[in-house]
N, C-alpha and C. Protein backbone atom coordinates (compact mmCIF):
# COMPACT_ATOMS: atom_id res chain seq x y z
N UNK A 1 233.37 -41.14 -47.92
CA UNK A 1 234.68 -41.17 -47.31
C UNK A 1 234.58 -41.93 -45.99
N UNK A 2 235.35 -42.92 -45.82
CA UNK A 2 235.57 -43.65 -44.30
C UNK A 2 236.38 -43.41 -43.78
N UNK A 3 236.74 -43.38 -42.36
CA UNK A 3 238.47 -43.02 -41.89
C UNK A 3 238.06 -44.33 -41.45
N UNK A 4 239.34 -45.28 -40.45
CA UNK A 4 239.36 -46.35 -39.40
C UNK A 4 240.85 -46.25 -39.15
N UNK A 5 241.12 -46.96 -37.72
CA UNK A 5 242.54 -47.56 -37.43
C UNK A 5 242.43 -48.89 -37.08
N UNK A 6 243.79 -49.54 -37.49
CA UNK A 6 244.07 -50.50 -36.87
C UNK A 6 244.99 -50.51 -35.67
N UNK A 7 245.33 -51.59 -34.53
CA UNK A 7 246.79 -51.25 -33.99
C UNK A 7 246.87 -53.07 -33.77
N UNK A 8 247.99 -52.81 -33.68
CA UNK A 8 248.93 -54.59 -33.35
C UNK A 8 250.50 -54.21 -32.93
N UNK A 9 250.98 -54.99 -31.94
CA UNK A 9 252.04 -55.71 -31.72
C UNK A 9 253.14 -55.38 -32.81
N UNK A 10 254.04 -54.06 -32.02
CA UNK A 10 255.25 -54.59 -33.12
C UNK A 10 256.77 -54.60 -32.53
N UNK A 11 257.54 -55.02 -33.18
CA UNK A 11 258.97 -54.84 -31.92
C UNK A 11 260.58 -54.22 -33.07
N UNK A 12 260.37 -53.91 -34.17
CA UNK A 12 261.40 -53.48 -35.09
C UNK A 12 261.10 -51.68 -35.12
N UNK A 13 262.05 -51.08 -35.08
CA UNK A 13 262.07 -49.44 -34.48
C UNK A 13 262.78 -49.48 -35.94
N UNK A 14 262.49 -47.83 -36.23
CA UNK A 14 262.57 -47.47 -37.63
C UNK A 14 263.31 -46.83 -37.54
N UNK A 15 264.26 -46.05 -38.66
CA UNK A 15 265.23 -45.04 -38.12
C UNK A 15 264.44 -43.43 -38.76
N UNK A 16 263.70 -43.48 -39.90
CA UNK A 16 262.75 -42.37 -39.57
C UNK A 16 261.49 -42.32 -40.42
N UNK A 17 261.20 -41.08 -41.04
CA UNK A 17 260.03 -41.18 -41.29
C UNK A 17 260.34 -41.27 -42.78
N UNK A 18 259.36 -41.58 -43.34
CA UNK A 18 258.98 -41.88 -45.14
C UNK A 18 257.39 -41.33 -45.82
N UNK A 19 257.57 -41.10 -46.82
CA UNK A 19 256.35 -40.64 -47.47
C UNK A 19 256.50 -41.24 -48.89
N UNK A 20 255.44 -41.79 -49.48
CA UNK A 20 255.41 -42.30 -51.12
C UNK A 20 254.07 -42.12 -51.21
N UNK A 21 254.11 -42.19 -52.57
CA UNK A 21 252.67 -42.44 -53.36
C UNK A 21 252.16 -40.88 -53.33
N UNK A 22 250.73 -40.84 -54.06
CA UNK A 22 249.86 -39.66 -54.17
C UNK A 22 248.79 -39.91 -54.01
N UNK A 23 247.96 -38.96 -53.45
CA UNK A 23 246.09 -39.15 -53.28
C UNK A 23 245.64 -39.29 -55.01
N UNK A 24 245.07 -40.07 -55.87
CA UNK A 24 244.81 -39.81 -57.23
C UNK A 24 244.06 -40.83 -57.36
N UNK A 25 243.31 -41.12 -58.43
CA UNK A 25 242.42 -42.21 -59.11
C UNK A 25 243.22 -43.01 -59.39
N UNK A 26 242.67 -44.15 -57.70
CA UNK A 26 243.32 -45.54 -58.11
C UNK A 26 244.69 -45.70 -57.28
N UNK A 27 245.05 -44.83 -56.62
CA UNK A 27 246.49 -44.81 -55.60
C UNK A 27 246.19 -43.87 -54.65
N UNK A 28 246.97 -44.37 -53.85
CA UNK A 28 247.56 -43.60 -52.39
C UNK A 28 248.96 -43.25 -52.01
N UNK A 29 248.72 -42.55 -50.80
CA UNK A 29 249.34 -42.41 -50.07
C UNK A 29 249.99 -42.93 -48.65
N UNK A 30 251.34 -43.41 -48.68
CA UNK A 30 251.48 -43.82 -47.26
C UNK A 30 252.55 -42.72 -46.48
N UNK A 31 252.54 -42.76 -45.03
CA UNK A 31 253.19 -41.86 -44.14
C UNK A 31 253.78 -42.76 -43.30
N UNK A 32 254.84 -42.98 -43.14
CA UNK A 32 255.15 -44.00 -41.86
C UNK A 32 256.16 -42.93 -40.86
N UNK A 33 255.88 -42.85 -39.36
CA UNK A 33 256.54 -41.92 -38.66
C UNK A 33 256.75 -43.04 -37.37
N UNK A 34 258.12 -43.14 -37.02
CA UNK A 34 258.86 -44.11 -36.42
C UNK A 34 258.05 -44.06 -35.05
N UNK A 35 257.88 -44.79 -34.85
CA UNK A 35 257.09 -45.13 -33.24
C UNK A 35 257.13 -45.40 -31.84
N UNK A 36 256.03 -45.64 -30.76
CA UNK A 36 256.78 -46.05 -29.78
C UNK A 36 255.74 -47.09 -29.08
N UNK A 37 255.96 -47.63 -27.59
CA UNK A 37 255.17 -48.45 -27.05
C UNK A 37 254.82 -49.70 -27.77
N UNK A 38 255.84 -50.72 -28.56
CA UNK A 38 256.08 -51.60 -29.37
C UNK A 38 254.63 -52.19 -29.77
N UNK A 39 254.16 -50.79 -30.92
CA UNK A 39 252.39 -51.37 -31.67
C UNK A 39 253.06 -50.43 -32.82
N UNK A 40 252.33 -50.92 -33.88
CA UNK A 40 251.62 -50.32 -34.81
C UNK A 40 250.47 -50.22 -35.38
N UNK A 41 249.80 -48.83 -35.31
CA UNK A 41 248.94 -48.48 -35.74
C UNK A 41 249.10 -47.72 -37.29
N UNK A 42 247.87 -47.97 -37.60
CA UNK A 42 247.25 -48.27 -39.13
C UNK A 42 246.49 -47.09 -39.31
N UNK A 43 246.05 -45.54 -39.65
CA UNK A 43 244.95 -44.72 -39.84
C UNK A 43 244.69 -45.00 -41.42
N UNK A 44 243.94 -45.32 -41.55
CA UNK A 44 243.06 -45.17 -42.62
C UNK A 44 242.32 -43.91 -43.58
N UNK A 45 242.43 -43.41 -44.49
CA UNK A 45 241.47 -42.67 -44.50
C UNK A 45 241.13 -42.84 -46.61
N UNK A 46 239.83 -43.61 -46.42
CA UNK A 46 239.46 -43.60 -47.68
C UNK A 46 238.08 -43.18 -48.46
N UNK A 47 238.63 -43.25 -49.89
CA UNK A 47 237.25 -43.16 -50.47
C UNK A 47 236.31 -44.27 -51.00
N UNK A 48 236.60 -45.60 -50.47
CA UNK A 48 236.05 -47.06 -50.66
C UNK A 48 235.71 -47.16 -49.58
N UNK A 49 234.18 -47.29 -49.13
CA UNK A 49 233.65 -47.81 -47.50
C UNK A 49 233.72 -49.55 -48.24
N UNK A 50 233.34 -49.72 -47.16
CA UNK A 50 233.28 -51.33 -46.75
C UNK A 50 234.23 -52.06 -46.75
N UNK A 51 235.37 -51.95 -46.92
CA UNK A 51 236.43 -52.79 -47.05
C UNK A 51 237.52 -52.97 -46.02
N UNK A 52 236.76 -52.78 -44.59
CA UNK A 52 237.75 -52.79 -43.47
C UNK A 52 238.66 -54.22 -43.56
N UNK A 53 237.58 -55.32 -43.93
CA UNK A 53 237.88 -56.36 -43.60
C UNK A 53 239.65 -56.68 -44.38
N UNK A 54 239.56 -56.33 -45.72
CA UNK A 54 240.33 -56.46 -46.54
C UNK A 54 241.58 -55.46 -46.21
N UNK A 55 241.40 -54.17 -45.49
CA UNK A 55 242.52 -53.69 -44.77
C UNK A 55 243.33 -54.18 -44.07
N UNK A 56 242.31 -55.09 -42.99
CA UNK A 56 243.06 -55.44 -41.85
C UNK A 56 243.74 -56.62 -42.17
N UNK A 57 243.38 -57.39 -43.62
CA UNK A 57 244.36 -58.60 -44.11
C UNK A 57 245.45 -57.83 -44.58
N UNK A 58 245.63 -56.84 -45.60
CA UNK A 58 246.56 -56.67 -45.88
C UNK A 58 248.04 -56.41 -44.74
N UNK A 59 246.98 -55.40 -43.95
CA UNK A 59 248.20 -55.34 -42.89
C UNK A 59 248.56 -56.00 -41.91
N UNK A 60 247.80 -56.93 -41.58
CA UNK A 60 248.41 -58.26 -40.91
C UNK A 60 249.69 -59.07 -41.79
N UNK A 61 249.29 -59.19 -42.97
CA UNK A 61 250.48 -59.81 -43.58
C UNK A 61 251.42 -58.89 -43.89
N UNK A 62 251.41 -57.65 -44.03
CA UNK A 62 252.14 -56.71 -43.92
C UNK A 62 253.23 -56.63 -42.85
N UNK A 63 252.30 -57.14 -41.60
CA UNK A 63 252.99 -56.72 -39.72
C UNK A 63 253.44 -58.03 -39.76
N UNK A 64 252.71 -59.03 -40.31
CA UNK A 64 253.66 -60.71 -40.09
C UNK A 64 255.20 -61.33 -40.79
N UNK A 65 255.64 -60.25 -42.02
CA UNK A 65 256.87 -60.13 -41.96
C UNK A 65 257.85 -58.94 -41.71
N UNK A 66 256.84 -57.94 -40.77
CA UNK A 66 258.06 -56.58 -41.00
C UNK A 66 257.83 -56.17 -39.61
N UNK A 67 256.83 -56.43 -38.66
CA UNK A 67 256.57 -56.24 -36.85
C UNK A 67 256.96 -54.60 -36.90
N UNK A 68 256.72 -53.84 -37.46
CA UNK A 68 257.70 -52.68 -37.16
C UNK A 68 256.56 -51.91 -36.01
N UNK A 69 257.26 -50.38 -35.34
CA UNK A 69 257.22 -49.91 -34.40
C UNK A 69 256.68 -48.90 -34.85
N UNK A 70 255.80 -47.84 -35.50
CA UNK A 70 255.14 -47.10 -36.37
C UNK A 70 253.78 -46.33 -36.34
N UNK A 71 253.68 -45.83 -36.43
CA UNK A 71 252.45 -44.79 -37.55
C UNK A 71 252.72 -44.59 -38.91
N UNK A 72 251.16 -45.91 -39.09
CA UNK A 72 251.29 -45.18 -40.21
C UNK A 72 250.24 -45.13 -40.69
N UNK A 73 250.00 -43.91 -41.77
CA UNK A 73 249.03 -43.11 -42.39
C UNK A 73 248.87 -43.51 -43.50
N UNK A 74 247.38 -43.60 -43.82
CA UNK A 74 247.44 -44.01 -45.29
C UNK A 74 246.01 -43.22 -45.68
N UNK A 75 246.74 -42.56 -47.03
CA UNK A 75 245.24 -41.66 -48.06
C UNK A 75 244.97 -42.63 -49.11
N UNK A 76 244.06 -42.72 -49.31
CA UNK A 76 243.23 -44.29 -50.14
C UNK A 76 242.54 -43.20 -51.13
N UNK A 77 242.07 -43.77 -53.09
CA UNK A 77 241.68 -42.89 -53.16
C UNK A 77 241.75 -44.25 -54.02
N UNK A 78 240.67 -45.59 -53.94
CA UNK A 78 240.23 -46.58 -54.65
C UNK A 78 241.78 -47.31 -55.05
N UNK A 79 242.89 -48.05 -54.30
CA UNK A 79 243.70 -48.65 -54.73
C UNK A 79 243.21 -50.13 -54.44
N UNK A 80 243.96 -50.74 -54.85
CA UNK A 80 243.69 -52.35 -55.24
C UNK A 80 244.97 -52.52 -53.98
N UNK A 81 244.82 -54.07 -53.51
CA UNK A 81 245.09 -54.56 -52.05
C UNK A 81 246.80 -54.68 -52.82
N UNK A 82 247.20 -54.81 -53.93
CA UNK A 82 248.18 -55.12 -54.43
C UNK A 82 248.96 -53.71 -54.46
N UNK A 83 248.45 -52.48 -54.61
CA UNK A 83 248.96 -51.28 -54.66
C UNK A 83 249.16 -50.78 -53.46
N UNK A 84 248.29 -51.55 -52.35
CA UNK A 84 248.44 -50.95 -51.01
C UNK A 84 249.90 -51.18 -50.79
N UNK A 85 250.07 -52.97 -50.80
CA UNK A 85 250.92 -53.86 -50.30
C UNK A 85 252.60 -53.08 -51.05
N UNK A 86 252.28 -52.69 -52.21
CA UNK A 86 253.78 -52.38 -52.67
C UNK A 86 254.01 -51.02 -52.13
N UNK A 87 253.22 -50.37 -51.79
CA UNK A 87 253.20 -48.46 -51.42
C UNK A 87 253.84 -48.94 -49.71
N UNK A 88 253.20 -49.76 -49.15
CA UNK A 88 253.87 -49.97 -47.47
C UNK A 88 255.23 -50.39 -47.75
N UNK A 89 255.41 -50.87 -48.83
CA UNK A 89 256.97 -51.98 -49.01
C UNK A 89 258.13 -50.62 -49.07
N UNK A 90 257.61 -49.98 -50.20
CA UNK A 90 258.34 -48.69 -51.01
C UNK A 90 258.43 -47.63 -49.20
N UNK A 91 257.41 -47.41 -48.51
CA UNK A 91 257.31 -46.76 -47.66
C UNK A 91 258.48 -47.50 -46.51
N UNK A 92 258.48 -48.44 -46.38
CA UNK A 92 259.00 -48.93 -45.30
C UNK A 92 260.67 -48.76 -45.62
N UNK A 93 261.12 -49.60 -46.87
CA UNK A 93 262.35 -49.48 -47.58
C UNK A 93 262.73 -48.16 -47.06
N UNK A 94 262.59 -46.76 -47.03
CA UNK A 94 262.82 -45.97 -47.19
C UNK A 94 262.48 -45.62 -45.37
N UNK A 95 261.91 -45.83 -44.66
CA UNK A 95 262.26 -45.80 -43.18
C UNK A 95 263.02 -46.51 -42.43
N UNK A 96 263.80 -47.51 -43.20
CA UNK A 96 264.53 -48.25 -42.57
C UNK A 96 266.10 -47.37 -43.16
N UNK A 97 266.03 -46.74 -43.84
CA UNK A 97 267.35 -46.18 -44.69
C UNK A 97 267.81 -45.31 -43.48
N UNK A 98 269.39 -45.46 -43.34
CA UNK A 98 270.26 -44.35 -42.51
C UNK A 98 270.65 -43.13 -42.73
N UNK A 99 269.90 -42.23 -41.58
CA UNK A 99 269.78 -40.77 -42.11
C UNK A 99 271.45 -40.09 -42.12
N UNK A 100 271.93 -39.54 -43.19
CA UNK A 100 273.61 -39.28 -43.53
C UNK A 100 273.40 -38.27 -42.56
């Protein structure tokens, strides 16, 4: 098991928090909880070591079209960079939604 964070530069404020996905063989989990001090940070926590490098691409291109203002959490449990990328999309969609 590895944990890590990332943090970067962000300037889009969320209106709240979101949860998708499940800890399971082959998927995750993301947590996004609206933020402050215009960064987002990245916690990590998986069951694949070595693959920081490949984290920190995903979420760069992740932060290079969406800059948002955030925490967010992610439970890894062996997903592919393509499952990450749609679980932040699904996660985000759903923090940007207006609470009734």
């Amino acid at each position: 098991m590895e944990s890590f964070s990332f943090e970067t530069k962000g300037n889009q404020i969320l209106n709240q928090r979101s949860h998708v996905g499940v800890v399971g063989s082959g998927d995750l989990e993301v947590l996004i909880e609206p933020g402050n001090n215009n960064k987002a940070i990245f916690n990590v926590r998986t069951a694949s070591e070595g693959f920081q490098e490949t984290w920190k691409a995903v979420f760069e291109r992740f932060m290079d079209i969406n800059e948002v203002v955030a925490t967010i959490t992610i439970n890894d449990f062996g997903a592919t960079p393509g499952v990450v990328a749609l679980r932040l999309a699904q996660a985000l969609e759903i923090a940007k939604q207006n609470k009734d």
